[in-house]
Protein backbone atom coordinates (compact mmCIF):
# COMPACT_ATOMS: atom_id res chain seq x y z
CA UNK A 1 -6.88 -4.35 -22.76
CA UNK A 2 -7.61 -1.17 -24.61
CA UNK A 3 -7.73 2.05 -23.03
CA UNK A 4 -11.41 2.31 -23.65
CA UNK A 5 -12.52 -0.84 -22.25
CA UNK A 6 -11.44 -2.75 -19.63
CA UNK A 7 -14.19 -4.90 -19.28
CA UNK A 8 -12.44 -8.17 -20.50
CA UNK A 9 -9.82 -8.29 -18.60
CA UNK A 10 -11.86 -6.81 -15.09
CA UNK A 11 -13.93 -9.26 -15.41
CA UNK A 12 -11.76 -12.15 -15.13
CA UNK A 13 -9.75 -10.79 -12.59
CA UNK A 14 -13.45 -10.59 -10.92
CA UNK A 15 -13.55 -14.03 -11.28
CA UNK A 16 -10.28 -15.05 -9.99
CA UNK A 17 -10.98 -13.54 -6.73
CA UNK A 18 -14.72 -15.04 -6.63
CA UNK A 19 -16.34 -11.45 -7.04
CA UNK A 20 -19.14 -13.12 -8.99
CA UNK A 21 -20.28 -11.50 -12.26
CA UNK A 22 -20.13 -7.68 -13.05
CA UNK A 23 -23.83 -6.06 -12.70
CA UNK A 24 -22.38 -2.73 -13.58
CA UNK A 25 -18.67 -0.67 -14.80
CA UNK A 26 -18.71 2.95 -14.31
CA UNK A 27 -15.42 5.19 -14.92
CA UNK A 28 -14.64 7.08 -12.05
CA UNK A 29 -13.57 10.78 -11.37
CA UNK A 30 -10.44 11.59 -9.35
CA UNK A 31 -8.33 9.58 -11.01
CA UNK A 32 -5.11 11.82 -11.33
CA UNK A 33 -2.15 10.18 -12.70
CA UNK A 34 -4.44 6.70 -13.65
CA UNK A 35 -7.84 5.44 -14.49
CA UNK A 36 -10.16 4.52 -12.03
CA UNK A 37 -13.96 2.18 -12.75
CA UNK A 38 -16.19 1.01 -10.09
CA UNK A 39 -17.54 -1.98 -10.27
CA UNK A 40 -20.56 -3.24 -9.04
CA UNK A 41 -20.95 -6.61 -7.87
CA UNK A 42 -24.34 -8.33 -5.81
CA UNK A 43 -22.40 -7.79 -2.79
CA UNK A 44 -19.56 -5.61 -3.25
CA UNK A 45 -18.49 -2.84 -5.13
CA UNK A 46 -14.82 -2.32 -5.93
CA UNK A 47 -12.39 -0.13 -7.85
CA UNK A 48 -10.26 -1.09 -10.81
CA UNK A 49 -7.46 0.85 -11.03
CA UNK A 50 -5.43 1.00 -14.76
CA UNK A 51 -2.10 2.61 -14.40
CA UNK A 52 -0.81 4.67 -16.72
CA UNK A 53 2.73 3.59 -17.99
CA UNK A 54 5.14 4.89 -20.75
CA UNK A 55 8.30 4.67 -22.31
CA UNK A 56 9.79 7.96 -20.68
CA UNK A 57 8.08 6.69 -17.18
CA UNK A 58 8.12 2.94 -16.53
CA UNK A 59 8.02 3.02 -12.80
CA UNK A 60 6.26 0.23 -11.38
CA UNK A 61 3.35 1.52 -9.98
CA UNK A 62 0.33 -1.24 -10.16
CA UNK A 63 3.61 -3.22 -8.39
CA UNK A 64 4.55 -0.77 -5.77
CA UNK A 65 0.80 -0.02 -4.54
CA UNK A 66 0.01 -3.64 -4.79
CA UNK A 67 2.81 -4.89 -2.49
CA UNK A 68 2.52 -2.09 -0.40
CA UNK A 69 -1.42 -2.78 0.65
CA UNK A 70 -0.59 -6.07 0.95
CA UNK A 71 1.98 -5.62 3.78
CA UNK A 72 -0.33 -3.36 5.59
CA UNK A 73 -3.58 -5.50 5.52
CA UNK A 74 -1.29 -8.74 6.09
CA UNK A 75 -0.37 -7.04 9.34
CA UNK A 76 -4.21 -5.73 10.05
CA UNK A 77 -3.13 -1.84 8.82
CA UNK A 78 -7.01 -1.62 7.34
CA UNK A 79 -8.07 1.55 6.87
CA UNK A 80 -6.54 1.42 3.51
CA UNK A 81 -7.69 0.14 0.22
CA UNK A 82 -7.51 -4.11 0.16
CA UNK A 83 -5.83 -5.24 -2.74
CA UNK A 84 -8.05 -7.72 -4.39
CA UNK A 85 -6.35 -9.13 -7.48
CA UNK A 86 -3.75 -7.61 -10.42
CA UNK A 87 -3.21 -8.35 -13.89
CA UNK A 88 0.68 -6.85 -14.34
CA UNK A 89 0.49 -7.31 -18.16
CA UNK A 90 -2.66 -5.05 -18.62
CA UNK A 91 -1.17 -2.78 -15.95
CA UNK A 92 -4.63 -3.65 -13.63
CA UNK A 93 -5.52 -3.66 -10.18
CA UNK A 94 -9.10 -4.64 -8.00
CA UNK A 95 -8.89 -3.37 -4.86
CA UNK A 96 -12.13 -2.96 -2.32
CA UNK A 97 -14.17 0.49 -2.46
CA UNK A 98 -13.17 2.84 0.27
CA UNK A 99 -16.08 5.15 1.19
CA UNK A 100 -15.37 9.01 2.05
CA UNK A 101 -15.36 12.17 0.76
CA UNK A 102 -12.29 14.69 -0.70
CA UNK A 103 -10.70 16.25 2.16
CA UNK A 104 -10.28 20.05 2.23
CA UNK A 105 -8.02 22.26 4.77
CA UNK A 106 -11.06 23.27 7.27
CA UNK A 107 -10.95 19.33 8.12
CA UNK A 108 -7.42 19.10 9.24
CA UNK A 109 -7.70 19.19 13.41
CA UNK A 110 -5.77 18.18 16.06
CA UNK A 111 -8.32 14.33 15.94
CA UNK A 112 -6.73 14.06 11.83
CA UNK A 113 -3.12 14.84 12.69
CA UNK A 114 -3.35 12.22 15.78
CA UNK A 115 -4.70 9.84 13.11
CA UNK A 116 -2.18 10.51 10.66
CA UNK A 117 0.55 10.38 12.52
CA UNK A 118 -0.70 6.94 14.70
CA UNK A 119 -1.08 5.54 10.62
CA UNK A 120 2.99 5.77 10.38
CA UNK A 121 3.45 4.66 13.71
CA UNK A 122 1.38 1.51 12.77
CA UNK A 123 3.40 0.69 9.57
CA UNK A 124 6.46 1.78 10.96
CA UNK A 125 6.47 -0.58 14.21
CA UNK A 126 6.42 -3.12 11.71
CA UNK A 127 10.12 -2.09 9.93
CA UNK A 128 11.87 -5.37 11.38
CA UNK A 129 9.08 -7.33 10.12
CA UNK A 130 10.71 -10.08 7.18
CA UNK A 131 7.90 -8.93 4.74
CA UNK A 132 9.11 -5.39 5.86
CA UNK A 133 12.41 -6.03 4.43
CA UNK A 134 11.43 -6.98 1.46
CA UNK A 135 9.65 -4.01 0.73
CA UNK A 136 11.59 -2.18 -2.42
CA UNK A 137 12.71 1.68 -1.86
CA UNK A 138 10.29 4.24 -2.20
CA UNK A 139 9.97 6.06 -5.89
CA UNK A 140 12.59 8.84 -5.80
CA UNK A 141 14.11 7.39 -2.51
CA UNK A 142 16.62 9.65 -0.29
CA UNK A 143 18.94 8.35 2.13
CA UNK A 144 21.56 11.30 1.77
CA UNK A 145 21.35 14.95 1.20
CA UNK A 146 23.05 14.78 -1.44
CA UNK A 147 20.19 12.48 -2.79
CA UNK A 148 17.60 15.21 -2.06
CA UNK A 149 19.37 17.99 -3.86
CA UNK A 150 20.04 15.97 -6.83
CA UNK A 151 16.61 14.61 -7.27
CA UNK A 152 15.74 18.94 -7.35
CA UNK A 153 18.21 19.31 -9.39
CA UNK A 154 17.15 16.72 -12.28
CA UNK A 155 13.72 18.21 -12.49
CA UNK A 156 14.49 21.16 -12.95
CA UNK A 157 16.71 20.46 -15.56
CA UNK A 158 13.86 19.00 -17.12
CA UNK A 159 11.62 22.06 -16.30
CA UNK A 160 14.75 23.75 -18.32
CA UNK A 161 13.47 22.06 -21.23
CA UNK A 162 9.86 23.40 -21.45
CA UNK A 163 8.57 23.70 -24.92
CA UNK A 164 7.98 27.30 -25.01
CA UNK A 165 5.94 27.29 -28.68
CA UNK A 166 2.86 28.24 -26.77
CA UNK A 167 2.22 31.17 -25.08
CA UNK A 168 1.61 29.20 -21.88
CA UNK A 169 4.51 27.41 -22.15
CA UNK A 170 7.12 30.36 -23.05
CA UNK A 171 5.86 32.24 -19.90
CA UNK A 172 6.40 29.15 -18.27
CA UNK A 173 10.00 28.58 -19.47
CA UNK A 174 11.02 32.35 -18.95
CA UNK A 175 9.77 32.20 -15.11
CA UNK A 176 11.82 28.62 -14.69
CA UNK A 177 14.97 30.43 -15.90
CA UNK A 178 14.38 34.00 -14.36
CA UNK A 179 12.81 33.17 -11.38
CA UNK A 180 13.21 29.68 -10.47
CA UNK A 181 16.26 28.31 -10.96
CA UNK A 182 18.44 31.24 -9.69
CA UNK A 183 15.89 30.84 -6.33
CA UNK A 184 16.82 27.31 -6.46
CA UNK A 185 20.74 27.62 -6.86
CA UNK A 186 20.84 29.95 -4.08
CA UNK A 187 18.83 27.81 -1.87
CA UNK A 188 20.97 24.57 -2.81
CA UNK A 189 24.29 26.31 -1.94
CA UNK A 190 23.08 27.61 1.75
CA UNK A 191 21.68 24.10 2.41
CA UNK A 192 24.91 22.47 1.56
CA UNK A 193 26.88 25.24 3.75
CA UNK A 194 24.63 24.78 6.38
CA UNK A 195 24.99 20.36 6.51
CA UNK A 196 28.51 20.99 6.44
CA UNK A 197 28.53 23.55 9.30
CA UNK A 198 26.27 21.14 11.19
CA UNK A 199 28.89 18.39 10.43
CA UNK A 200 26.36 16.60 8.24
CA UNK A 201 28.38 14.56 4.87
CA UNK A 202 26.36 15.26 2.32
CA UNK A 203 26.90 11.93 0.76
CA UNK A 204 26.59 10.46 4.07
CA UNK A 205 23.50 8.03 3.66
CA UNK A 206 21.12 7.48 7.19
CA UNK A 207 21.25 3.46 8.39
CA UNK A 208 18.53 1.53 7.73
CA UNK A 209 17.32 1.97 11.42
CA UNK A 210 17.02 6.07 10.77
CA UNK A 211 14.79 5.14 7.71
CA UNK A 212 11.05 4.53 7.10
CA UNK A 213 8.13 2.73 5.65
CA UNK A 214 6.19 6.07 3.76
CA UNK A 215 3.85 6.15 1.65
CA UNK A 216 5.52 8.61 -0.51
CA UNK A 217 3.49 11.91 -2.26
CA UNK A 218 2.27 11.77 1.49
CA UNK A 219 -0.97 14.40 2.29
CA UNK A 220 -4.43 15.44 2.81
CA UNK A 221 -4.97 14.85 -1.23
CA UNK A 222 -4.26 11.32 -1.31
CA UNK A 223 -7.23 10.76 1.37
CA UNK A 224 -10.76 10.54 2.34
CA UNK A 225 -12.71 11.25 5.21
CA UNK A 226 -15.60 8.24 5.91
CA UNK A 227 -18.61 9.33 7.89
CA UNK A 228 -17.14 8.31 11.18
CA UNK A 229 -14.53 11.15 11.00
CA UNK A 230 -12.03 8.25 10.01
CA UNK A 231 -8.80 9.23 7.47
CA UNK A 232 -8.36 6.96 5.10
CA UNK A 233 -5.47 7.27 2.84
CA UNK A 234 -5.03 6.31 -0.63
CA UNK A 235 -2.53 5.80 -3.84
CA UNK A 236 0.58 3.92 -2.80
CA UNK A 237 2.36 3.90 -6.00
CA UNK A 238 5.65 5.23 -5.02
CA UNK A 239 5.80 3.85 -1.40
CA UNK A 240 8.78 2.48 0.19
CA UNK A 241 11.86 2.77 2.02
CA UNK A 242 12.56 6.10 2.31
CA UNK A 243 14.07 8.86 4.42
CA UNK A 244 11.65 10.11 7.45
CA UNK A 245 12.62 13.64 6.26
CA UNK A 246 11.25 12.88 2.67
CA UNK A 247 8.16 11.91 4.45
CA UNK A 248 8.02 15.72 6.75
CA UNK A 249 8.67 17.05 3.47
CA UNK A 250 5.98 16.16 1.06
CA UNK A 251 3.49 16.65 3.75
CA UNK A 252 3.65 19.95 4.48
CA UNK A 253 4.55 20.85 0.65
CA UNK A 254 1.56 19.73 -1.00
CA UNK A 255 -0.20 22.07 -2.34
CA UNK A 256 -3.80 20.49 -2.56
CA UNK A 257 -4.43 20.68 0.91
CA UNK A 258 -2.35 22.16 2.80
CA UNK A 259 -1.34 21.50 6.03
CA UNK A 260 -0.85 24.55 8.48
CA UNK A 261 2.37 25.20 9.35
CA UNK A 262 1.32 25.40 13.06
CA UNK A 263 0.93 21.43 12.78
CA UNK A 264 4.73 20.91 11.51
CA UNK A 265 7.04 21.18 15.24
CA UNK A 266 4.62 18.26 16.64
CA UNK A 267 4.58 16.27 13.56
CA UNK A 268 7.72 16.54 13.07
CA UNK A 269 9.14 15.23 16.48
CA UNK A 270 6.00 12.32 16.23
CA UNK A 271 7.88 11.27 13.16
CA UNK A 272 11.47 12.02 14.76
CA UNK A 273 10.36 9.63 17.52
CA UNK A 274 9.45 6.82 15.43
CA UNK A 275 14.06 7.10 14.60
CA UNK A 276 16.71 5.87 16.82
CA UNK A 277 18.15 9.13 16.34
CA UNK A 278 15.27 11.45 16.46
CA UNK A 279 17.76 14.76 16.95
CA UNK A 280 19.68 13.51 13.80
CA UNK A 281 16.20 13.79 11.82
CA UNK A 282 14.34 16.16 13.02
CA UNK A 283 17.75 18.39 11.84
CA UNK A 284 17.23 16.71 8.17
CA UNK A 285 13.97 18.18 8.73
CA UNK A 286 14.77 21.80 8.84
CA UNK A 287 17.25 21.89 6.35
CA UNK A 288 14.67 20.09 3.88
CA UNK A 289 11.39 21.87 4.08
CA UNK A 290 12.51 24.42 1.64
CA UNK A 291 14.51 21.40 -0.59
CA UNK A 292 10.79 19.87 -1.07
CA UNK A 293 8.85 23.06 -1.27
CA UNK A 294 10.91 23.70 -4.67
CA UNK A 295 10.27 19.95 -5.53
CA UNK A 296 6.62 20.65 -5.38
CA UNK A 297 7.04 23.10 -7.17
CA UNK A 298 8.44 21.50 -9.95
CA UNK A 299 5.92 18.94 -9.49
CA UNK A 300 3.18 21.98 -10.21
CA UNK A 301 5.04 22.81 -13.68
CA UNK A 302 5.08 19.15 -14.66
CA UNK A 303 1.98 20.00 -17.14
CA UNK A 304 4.62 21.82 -19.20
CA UNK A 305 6.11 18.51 -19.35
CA UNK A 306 5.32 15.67 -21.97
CA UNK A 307 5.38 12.83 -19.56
CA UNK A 308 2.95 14.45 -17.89
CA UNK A 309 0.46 16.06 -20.49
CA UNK A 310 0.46 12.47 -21.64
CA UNK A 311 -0.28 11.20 -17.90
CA UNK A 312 -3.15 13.47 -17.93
CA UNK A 313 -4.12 12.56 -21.14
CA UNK A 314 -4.53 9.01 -20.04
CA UNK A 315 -6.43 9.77 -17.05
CA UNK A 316 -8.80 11.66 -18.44
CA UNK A 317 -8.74 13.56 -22.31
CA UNK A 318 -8.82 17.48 -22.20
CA UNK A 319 -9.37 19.74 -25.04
CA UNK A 320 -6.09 21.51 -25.68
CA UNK A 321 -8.49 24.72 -24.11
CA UNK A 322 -8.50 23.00 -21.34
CA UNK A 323 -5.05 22.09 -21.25
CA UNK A 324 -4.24 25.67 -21.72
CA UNK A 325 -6.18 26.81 -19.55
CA UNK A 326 -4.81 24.21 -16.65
CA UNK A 327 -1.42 25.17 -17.91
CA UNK A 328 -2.00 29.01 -16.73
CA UNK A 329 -3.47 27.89 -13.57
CA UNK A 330 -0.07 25.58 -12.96
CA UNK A 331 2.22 28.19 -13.37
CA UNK A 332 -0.19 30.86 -11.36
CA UNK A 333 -0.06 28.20 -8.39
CA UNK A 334 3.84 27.91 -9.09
CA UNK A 335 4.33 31.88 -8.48
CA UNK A 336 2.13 31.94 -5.68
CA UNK A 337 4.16 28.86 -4.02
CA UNK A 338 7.71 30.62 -5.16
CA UNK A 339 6.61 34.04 -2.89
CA UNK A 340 5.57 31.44 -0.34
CA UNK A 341 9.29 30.17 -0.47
CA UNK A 342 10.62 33.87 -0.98
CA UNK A 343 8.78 34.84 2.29
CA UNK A 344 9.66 31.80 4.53
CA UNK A 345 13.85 32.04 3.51
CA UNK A 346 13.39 35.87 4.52
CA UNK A 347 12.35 34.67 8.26
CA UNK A 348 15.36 32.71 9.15
């Protein structure tokens, strides 16, 4: 399959799962790290999803969202996308249409937080399940704090290498090295001081009771909300095993829409409840908020990045304007989520 059309390849895939034959093959908007087409069938219409994949990235995404969705909807979790059928060598997906709009902060309420949080209680009653098991670790798994800090670490060694031959991308580099990393080295050290003084080994890993079924990059931006006031999440390319903490983390870091902080002491002992040792977690919880606020924020600087530009690239060409242009709004969002960080460590 080419990047330009999919249709040969769709279209069988149609046919294996009995869609009938294609009326119509649109590309789709909102496709972020991928390419997404609807396709419109006499009776359905569904999404084809091409992942992006390359030699510096070859995580298994079509494999990980695939699996993932099938789990749920094999166990009746169906507010999700259902995976139809996948061609792994063309890096393809069909999965049914879910209807909804792009969520924004004025529709997070008490009603979305109850549904969010009963959506991990549904996949996560299922952990002893045997198709449970055999789900693989999430994408950038945790299960020590160690783990955590070193995952930080790597990217922003990577963010260390920024190609600063561009304007954008020399302001870029100089606020990773004046700003960011020494922010980032002080906040590593205190977190390790503080585990240790709560008697916490950092490479101590949680059993596989304390962990639990995520979705990974878990939030508000990886969601719709249907007409019925329904959330319906999306993009399960990285879930897995993972630590509940990881979970607490990306949620209330994501910078798309963000989740009021107000939300984060009942969330956090919903998802604390879900552990056998809910004290244990909702600790990892506190001393991580800050880990993954930086880790979003390296995530917001990954335009600077090749992997990335090229990810972008894929899901939709820009004009190197453009990609300017979405560079300086990066590293704005970046400074405005470092003095979000700055402010918050001043407070304990």
């Amino acid at each position: 399959m080419t990047q330009s059309d999919p249709r040969d390849v769709a279209e069988s895939l149609a046919r294996s799962c009995n869609l009938g034959k294609v009326e119509h093959i649109e590309e789709m908007d909102g496709g972020g790290n991928n390419r997404l087409f609807r396709m419109v069938f006499k009776n359905q219409t569904v999404v084809l999803k091409h992942y992006f994949s390359d030699q510096a990235d070859k995580r298994d995404r079509l494999g990980k969202e695939f699996s993932f969705l099938q789990f749920a909807w094999g166990h009746k979790i169906d507010i999700l996308p259902q995976p139809l059928a996948k061609d792994p060598d063309a890096n393809i997906a069909l999965y049914t249409m879910v209807e909804g709009r792009v969520m924004t902060p004025d529709d997070i309420t008490d009603d979305i937080m109850s549904q969010t949080h009963a959506f991990i209680a549904s996949l996560n009653a299922l952990r002893t399940k045997k198709d449970a098991t055999d789900l693989s670790a999430g994408s950038e798994s945790c299960f020590s704090l160690s783990d955590h800090l070193t995952t930080v670490d790597q990217r922003m060694e990577r963010l260390s290498t920024i190609d600063d031959k561009s304007p954008e991308g020399a302001e870029a580099r100089q606020f990773v090295a004046d700003e960011l990393i020494p922010f980032w080295k002080a906040l590593s050290k205190s977190t390790r001081e503080a585990a240790t003084n709560a008697g916490i080994v950092l490479s101590g890993a949680i059993s596989m009771a304390d962990r639990c079924l995520s979705p990974s990059d878990f939030g508000f931006h990886n969601a719709l909300l249907d007409q019925d006031g329904t959330v319906r999440f999306l993009d399960f390319e990285y879930a897995g095993w993972d630590d509940p903490a990881k979970l607490v983390g990306d949620f209330f870091n994501q910078v798309a829409v963000p989740v009021p902080h107000s939300y984060l002491d009942g969330f956090t002992d919903a998802i604390a409840a879900l552990t056998p040792n809910p004290d244990a977690t909702k600790t990892r919880v506190k001393l991580l908020l800050p880990i993954y606020g930086c880790k979003w924020l390296c995530i917001i600087l990954g335009d600077f990045l090749p992997v990335a530009t090229r990810r972008r690239q894929f899901a939709a060409a820009k004009s190197p304007d453009e990609t300017a242009q979405r560079q300086k709004d990066q590293l704005a969002k970046a400074r405005r989520k470092l003095d979000v960080l700055h402010k918050a460590m001043a407070l304990e």
